[in-house]
Structure formats: structure tokens, C-alpha cells
N, C-alpha and C. Protein backbone atom coordinates (compact mmCIF):
# COMPACT_ATOMS: atom_id res chain seq x y z
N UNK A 1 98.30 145.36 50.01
CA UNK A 1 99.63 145.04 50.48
C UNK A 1 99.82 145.60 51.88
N UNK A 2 100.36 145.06 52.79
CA UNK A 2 100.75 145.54 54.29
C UNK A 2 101.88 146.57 54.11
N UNK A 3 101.12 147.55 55.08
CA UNK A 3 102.29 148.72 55.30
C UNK A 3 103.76 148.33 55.80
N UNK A 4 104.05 146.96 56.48
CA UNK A 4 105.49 146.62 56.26
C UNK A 4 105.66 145.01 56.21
N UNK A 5 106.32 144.84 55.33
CA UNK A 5 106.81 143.84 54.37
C UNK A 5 107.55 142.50 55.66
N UNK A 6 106.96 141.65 55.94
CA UNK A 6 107.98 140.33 56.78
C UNK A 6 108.75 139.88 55.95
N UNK A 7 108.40 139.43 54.55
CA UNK A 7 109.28 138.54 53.61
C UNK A 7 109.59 139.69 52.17
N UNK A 8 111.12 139.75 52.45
CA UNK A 8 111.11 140.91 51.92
C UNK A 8 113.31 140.83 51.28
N UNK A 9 113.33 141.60 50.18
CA UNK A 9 114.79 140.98 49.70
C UNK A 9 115.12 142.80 49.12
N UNK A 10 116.59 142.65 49.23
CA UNK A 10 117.10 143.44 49.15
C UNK A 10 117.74 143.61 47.68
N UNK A 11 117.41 145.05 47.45
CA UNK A 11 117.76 145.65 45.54
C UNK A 11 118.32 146.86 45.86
N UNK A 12 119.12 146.85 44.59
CA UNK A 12 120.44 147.52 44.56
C UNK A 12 119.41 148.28 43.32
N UNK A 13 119.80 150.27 43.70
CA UNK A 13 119.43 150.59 42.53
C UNK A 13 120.29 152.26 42.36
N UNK A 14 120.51 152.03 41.57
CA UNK A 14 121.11 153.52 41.11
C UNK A 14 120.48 155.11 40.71
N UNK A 15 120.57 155.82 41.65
CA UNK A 15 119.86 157.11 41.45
C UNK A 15 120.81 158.09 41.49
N UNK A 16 121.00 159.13 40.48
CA UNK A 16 121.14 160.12 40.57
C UNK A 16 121.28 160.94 41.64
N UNK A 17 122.53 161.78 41.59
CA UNK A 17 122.13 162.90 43.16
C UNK A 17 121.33 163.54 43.62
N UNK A 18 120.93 164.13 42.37
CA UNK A 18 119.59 165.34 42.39
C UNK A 18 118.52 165.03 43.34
N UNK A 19 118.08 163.62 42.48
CA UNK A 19 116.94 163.00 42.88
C UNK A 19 116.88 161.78 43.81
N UNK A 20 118.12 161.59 44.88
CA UNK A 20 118.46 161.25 45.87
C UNK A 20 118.15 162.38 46.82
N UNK A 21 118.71 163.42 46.39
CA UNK A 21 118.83 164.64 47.40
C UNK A 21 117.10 165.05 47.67
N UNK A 22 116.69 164.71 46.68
CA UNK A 22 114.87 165.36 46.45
C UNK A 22 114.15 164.23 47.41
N UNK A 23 115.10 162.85 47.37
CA UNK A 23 114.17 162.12 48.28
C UNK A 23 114.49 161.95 49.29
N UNK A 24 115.36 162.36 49.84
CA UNK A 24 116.06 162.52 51.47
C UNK A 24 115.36 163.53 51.86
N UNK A 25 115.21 164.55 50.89
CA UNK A 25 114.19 165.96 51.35
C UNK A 25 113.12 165.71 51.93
N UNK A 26 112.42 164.69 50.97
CA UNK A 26 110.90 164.36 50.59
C UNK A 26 110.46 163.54 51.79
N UNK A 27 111.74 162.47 52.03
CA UNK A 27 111.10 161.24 53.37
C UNK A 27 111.22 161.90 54.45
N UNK A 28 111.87 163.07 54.96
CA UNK A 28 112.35 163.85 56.03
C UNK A 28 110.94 164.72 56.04
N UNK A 29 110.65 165.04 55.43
CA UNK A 29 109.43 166.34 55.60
C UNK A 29 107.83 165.47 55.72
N UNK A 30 108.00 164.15 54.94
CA UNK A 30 106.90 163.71 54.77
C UNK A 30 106.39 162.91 56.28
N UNK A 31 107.48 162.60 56.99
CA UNK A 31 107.12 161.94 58.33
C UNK A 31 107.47 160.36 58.32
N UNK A 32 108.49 160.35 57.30
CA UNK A 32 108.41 158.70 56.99
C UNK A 32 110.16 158.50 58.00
N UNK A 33 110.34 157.43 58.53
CA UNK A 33 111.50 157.21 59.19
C UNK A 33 112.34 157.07 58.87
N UNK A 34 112.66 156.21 57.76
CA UNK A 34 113.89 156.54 56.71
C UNK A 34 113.47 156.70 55.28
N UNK A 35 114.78 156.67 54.70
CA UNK A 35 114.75 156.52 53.26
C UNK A 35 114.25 155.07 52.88
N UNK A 36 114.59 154.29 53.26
CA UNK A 36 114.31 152.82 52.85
C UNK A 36 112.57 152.84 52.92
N UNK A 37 111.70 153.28 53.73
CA UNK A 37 110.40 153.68 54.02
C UNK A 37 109.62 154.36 53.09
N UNK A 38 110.27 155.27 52.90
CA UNK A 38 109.81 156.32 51.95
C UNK A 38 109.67 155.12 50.62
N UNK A 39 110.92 154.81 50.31
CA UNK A 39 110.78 154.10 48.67
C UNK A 39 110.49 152.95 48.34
N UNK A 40 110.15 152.31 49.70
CA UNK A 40 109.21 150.76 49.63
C UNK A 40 107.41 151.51 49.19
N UNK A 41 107.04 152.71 49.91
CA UNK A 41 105.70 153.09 49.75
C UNK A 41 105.59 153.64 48.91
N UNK A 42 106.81 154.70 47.87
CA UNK A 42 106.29 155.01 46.32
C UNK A 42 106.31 153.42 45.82
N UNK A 43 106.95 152.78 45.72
CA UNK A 43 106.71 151.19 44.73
C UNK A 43 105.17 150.66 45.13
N UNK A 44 104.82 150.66 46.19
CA UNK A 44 103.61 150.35 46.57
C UNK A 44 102.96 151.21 45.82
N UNK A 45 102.78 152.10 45.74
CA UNK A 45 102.14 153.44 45.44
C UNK A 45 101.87 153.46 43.74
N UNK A 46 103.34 153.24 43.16
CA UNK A 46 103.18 152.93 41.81
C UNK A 46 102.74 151.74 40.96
N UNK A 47 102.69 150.41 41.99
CA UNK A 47 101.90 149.57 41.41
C UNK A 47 100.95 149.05 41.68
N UNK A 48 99.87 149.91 42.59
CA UNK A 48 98.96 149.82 43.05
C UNK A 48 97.55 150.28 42.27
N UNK A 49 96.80 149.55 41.66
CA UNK A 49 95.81 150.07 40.87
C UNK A 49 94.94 151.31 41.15
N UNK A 50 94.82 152.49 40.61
CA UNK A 50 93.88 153.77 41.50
C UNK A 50 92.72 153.77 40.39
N UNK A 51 91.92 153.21 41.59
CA UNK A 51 90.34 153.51 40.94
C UNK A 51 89.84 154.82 41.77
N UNK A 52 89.02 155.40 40.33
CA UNK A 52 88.45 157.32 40.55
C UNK A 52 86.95 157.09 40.54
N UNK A 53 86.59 157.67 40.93
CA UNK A 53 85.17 158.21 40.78
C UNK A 53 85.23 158.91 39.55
N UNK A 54 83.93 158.92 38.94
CA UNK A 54 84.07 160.54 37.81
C UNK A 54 83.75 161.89 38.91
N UNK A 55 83.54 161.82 39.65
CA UNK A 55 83.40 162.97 40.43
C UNK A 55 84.90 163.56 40.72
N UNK A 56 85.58 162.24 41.05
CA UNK A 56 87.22 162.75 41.30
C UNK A 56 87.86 162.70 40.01
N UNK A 57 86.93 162.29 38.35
CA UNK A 57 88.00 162.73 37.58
C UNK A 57 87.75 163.96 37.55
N UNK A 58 86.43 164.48 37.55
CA UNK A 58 86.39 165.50 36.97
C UNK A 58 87.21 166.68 37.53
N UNK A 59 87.30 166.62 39.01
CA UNK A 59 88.04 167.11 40.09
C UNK A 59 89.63 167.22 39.29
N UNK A 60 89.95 166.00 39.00
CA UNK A 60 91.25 166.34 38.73
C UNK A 60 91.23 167.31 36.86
N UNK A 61 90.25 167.31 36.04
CA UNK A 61 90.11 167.93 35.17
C UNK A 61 90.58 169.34 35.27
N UNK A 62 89.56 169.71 36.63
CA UNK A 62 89.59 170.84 36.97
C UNK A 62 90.92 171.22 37.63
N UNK A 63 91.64 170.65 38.05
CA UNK A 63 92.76 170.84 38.71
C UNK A 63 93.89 170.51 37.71
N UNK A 64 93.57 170.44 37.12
CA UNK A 64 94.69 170.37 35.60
C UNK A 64 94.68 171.48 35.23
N UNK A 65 93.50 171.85 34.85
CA UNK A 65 93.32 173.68 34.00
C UNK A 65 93.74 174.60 35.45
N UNK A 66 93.29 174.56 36.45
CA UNK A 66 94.19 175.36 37.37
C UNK A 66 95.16 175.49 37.21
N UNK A 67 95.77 174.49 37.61
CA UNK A 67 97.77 173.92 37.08
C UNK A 67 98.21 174.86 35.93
N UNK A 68 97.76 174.58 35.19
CA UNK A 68 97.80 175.48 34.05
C UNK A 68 97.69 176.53 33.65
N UNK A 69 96.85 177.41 34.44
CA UNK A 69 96.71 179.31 35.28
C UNK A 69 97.77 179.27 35.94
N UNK A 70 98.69 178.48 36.43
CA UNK A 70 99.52 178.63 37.76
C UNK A 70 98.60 178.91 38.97
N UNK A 71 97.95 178.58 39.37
CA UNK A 71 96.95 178.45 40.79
C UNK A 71 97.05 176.44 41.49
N UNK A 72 98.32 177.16 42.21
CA UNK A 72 98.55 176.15 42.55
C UNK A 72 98.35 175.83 44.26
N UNK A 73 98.07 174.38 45.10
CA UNK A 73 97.97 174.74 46.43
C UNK A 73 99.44 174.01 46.90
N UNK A 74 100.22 174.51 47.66
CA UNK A 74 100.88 173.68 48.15
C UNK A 74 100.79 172.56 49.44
N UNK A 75 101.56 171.76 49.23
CA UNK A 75 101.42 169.99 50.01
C UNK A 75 101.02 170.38 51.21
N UNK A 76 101.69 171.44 52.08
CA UNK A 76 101.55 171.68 53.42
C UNK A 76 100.34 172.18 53.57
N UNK A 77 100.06 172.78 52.79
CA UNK A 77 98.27 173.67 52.77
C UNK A 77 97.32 172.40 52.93
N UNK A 78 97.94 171.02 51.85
CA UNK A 78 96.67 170.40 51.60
C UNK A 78 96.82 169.38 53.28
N UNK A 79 98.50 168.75 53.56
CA UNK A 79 98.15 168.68 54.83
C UNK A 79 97.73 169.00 55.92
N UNK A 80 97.96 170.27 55.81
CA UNK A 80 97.44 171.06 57.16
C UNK A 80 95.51 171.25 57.16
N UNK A 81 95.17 170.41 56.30
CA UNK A 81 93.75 170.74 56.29
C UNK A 81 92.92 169.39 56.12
N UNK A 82 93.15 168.08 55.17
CA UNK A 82 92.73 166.70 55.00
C UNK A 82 93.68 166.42 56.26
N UNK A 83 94.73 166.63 56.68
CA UNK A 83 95.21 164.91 57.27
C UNK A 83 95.94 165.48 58.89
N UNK A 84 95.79 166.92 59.14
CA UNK A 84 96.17 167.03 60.41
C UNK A 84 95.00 167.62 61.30
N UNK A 85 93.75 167.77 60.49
CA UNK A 85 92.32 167.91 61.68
C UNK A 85 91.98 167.05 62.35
């Protein structure tokens, strides 16, 4: 799917404050330009098929049982190291 949409229709949807407020947070920190941006690319995101490697399941195996110690990395750690070198 193209990162922005030419033929494209407008939906009405009802969210909660909380999790309005979490995604005004979320598109603001993440680098996305608006809100409308942000929640066209989770829908992309969520119906987009993700094929793994077993190398990356196992990866996430392992990062489950971490999760689960509480050994956790945070987002900025993982950006500041994959996607801003």
C-alpha cells in the first residue's frame, strides 16, 4: 500500500479520551504530522500481513520471557540506535 492514499474517503470514529490523549501523545513524539497520519498508518499497519523469520520468532520468544522479568528497552533506546544511525 502507498505511504499516502490519492483515492481516499472519510470515517467517522469514536474514541475515548484516554486513548485519544495516548494518540495525540504518540503522533507528536513519533514524528508523524498529524493525527489523521498517525491513524491511516496503524490501519495500514494492522492489516498488513507480518511475515517472521524463525530467527525473529524466536527473538520475539525471547523477548516475551524478558517482558516478563520486567527487563524492558524503551522506544527511544530502540530509536536512538536502529533508525537514527
Amino acid at each position: 500500500m502507498p505511504e499516502t492514499d490519492t483515492d481516499t474517503e472519510n470515517v467517522n470514529v469514536r474514541i475515548n479520551t484516554d486513548l485519544l490523549e495516548a494518540i495525540d501523545e504518540t503522533w507528536k513524539k513519533e514524528g508523524f504530522n498529524s493525527r489523521s497520519e498517525f491513524i491511516r498508518q496503524a490501519c495500514r499497519d494492522a492489516v498488513r500481513d507480518t511475515q517472521l523469520s524463525s530467527s525473529a520468532l524466536e527473538s520475539l520468544l525471547i523477548s516475551a520471557e524478558q517482558a516478563k522479568e520486567g527487563d524492558y528497552v524503551e522506544r527511544s533506546e530502540i530509536k536512538e540506535e536502529f533508525l537514527e544511525s
